[in-house]
N, C-alpha and C. Protein backbone atom coordinates (compact mmCIF):
# COMPACT_ATOMS: atom_id res chain seq x y z
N UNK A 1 20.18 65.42 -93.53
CA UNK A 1 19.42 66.65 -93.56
C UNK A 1 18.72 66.78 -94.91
N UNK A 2 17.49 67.14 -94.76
CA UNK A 2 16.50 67.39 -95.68
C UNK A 2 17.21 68.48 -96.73
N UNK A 3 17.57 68.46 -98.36
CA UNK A 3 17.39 69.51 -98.66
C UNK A 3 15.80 70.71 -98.90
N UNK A 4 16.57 71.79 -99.52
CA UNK A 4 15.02 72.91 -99.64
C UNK A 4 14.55 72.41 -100.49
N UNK A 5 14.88 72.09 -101.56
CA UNK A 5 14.10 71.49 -102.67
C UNK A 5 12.89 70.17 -102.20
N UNK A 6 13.50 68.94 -101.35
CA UNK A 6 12.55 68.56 -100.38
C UNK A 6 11.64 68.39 -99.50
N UNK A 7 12.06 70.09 -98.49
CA UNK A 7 10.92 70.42 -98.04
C UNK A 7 9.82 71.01 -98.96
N UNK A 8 10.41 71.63 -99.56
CA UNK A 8 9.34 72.76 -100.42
C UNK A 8 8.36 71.27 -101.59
N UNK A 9 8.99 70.39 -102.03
CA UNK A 9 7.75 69.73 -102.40
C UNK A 9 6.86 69.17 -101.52
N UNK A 10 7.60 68.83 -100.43
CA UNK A 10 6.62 68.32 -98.59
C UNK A 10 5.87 69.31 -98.71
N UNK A 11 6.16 70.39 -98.89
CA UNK A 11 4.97 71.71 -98.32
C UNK A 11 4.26 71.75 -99.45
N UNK A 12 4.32 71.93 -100.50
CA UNK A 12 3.31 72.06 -101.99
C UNK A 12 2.50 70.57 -101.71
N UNK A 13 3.04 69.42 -101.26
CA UNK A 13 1.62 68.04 -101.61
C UNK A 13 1.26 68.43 -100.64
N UNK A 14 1.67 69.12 -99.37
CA UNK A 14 0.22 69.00 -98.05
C UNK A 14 -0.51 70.50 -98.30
N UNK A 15 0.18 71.39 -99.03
CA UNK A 15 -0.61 72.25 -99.42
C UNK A 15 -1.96 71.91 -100.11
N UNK A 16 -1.47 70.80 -101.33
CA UNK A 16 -2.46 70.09 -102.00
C UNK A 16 -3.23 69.14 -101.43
N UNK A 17 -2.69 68.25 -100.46
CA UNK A 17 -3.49 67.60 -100.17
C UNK A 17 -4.70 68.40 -98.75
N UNK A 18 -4.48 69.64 -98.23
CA UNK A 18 -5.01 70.30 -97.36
C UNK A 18 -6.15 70.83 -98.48
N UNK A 19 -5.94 71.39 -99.68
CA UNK A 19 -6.81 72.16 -100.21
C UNK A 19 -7.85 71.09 -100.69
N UNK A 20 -7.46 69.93 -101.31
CA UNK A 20 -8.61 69.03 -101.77
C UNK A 20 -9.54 68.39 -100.22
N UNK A 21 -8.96 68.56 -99.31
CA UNK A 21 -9.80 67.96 -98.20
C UNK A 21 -10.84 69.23 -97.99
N UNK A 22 -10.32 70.94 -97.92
CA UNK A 22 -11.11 71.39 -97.94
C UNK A 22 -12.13 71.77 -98.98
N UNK A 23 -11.61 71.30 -100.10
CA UNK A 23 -13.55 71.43 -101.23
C UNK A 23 -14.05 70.30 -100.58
N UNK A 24 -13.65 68.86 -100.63
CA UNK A 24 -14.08 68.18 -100.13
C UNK A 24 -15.36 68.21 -98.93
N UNK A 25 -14.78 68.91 -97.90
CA UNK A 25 -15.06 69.16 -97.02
C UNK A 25 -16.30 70.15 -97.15
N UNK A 26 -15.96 70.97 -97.87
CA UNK A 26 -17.21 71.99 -98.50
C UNK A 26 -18.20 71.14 -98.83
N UNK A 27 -18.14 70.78 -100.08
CA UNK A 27 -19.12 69.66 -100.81
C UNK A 27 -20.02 68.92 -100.17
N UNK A 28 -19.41 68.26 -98.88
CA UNK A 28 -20.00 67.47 -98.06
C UNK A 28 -20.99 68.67 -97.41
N UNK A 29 -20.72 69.48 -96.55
CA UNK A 29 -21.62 70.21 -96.00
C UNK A 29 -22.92 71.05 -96.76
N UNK A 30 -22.30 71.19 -98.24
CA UNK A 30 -23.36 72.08 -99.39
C UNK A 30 -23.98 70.89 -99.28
N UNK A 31 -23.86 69.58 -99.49
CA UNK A 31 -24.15 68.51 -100.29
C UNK A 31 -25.71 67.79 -99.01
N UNK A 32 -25.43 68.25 -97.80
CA UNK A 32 -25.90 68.01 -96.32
C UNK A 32 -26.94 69.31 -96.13
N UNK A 33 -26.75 70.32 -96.66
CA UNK A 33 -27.33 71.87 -96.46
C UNK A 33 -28.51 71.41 -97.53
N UNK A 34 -28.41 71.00 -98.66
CA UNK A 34 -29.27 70.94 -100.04
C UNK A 34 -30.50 69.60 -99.44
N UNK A 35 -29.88 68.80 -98.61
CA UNK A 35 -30.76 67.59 -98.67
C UNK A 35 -31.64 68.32 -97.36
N UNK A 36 -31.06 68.57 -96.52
CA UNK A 36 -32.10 69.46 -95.88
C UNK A 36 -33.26 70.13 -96.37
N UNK A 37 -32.86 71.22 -96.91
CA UNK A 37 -33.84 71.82 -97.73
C UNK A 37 -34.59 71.64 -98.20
N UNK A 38 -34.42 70.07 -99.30
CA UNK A 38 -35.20 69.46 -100.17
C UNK A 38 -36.48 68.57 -99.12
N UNK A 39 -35.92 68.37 -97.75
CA UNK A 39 -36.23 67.27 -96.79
C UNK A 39 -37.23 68.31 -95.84
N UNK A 40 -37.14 69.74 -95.42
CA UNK A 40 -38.10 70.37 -95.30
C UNK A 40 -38.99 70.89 -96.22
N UNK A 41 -38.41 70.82 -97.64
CA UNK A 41 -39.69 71.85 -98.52
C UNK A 41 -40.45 70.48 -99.21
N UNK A 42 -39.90 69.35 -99.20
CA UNK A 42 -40.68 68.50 -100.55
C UNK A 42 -41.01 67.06 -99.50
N UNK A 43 -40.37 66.85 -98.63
CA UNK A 43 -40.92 65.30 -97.45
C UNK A 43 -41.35 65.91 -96.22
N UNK A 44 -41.05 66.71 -95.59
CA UNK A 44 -41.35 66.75 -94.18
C UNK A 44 -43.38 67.12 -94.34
N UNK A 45 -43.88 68.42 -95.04
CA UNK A 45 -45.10 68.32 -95.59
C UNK A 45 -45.79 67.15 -95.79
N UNK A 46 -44.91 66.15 -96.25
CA UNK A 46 -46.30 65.16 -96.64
C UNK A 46 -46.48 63.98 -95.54
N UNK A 47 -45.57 64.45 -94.64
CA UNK A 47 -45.27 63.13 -92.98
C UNK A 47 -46.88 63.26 -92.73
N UNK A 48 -47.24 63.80 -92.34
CA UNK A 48 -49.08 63.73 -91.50
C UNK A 48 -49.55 63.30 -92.35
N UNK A 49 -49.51 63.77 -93.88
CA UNK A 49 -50.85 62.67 -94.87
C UNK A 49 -50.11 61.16 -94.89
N UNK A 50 -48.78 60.75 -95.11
CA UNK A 50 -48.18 59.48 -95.21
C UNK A 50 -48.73 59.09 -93.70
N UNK A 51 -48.68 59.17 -93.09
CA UNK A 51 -48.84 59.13 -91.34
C UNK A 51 -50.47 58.45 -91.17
N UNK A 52 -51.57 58.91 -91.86
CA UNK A 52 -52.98 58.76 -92.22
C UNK A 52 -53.20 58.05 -92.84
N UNK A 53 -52.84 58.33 -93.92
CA UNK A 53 -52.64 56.80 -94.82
C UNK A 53 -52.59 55.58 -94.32
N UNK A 54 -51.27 55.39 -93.89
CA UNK A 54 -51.03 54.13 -92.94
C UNK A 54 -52.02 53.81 -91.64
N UNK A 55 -52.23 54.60 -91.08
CA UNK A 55 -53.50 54.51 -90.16
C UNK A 55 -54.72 54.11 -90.95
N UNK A 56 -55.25 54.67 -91.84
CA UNK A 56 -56.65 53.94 -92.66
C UNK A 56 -56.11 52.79 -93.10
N UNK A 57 -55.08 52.21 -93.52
CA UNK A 57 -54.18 51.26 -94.37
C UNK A 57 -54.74 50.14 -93.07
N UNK A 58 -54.10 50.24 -92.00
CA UNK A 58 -53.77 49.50 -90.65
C UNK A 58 -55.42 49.12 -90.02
N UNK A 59 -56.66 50.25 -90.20
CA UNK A 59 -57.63 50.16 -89.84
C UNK A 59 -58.46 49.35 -90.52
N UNK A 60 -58.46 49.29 -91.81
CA UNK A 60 -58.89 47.81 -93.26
C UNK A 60 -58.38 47.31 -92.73
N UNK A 61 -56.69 47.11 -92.75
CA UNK A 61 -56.95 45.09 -92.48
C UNK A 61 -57.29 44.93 -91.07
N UNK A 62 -57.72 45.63 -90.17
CA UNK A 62 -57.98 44.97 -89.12
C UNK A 62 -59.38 44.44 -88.96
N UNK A 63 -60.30 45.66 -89.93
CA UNK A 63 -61.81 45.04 -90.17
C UNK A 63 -61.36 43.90 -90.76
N UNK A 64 -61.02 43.87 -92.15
CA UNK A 64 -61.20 42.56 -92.88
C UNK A 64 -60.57 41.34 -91.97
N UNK A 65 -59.50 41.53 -90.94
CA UNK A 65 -58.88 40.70 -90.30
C UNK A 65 -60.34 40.37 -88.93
N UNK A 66 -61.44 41.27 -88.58
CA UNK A 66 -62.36 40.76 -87.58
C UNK A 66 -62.76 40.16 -88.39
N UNK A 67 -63.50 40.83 -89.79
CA UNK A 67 -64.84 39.79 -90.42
C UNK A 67 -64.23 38.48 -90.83
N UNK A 68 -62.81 38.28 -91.28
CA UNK A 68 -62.53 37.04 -91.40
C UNK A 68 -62.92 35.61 -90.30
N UNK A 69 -62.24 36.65 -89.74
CA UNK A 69 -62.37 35.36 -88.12
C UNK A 69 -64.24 35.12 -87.71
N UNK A 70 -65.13 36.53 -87.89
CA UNK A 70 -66.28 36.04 -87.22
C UNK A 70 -66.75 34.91 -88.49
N UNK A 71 -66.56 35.16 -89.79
CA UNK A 71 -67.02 34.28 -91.06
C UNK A 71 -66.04 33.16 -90.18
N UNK A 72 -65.01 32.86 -90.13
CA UNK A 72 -64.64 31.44 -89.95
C UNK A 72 -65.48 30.83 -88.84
N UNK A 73 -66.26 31.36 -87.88
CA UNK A 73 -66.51 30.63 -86.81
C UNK A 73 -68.71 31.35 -87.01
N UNK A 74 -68.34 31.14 -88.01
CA UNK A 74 -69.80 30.93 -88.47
C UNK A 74 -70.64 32.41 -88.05
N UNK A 75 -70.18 33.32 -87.46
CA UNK A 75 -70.28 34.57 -87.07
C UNK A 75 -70.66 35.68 -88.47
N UNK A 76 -70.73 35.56 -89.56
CA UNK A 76 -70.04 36.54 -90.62
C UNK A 76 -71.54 37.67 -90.70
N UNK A 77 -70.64 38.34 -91.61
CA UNK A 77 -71.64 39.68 -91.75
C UNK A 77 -73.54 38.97 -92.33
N UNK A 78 -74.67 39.35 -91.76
CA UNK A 78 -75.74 39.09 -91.71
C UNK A 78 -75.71 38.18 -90.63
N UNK A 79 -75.27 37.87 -90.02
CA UNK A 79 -75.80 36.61 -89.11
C UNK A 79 -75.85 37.13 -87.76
N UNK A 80 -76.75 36.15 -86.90
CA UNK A 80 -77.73 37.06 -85.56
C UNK A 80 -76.17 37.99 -84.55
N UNK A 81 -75.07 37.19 -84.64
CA UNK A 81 -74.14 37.45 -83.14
C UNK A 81 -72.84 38.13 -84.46
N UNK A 82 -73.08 38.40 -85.63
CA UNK A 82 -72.01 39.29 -86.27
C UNK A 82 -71.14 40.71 -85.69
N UNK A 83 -72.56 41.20 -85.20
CA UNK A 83 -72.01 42.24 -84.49
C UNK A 83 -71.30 42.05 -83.05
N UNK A 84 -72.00 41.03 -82.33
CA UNK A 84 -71.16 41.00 -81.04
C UNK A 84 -69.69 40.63 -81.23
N UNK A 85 -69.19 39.43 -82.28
CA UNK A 85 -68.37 39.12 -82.60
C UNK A 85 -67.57 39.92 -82.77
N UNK A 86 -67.71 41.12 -83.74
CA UNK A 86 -66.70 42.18 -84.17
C UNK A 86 -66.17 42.79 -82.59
N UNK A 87 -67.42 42.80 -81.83
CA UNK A 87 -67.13 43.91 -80.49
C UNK A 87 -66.53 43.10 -79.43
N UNK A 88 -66.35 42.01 -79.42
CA UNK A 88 -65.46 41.02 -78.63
C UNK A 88 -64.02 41.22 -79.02
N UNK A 89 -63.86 41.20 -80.64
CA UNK A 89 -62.80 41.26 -81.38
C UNK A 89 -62.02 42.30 -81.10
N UNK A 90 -62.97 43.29 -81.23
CA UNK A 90 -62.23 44.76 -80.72
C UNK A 90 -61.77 45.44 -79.31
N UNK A 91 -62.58 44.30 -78.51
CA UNK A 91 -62.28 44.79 -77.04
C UNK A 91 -61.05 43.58 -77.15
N UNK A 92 -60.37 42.63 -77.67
CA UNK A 92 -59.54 41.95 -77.66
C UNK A 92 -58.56 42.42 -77.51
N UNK A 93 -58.75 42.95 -79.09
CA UNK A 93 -57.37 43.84 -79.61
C UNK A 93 -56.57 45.12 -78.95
N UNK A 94 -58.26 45.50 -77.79
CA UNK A 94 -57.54 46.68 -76.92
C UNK A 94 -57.22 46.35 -75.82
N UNK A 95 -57.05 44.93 -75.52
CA UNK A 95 -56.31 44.50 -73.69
C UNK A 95 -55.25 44.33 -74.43
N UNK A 96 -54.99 43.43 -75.53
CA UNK A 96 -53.99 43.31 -75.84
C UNK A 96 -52.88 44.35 -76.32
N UNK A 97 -53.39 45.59 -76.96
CA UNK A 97 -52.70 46.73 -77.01
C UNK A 97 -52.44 47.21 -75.52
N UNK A 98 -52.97 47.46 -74.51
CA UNK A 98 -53.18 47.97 -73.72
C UNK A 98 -52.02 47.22 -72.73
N UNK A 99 -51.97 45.69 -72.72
CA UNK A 99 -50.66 44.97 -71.99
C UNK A 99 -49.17 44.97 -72.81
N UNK A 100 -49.40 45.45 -73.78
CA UNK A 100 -48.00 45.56 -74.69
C UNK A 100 -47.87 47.20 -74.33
N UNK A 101 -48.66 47.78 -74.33
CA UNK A 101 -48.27 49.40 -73.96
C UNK A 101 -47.59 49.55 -72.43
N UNK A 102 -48.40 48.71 -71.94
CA UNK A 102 -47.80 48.54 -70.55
C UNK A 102 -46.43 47.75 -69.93
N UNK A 103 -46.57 47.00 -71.03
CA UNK A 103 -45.09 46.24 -70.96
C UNK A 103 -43.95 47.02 -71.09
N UNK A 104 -44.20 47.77 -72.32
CA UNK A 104 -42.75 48.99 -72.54
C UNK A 104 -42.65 50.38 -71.83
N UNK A 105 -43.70 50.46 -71.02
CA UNK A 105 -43.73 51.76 -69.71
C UNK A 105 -43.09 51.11 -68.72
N UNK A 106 -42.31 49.69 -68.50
CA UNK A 106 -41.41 49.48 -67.23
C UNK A 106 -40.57 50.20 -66.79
């Protein structure tokens, strides 16, 4: 049989160890409440301009990625079929978007 002196330190460490789980426990949620905050007032605002960015970002290299190819095949900017070239290029790029879009609507 347990003496009192035994239980009563059993009960004081889970006292202790109950109270450090709950700051703990606090901390974590202040600590989860604050990044929020910071994540609506200072990042969520700038998602649509980061969002644009990358879209103009994505829209360059795809020009520089047509004019490359019409310059490799003798096509390049000034020359008689430059422009058709680009517009071949671009109707390319949209079957091919267009069968990958369709692929992941199964």
């Amino acid at each position: 049989m347990k003496s009192n002196r035994t239980v009563m330190k059993s009960n004081g460490t889970l006292t202790l160890v109950q109270s450090i789980y709950d700051h703990i426990h606090l901390a974590l949620w202040a600590t989860l409440a604050a990044f929020v905050v910071f994540f609506l007032a200072f990042i969520a605002p700038r998602l649509p301009e980061a969002a644009a960015r990358a879209e103009a970002l994505r829209i360059q290299e795809i020009a520089e990625e047509n004019e490359g190819y019409c310059a490799k095949w003798q096509m390049g900017l000034g020359t008689k079929m430059h422009d058709q070239c680009i517009s071949d290029l671009q109707e390319l790029r949209w079957k091919i978007q267009d069968r990958l879009a369709d692929q992941l609507d199964f």
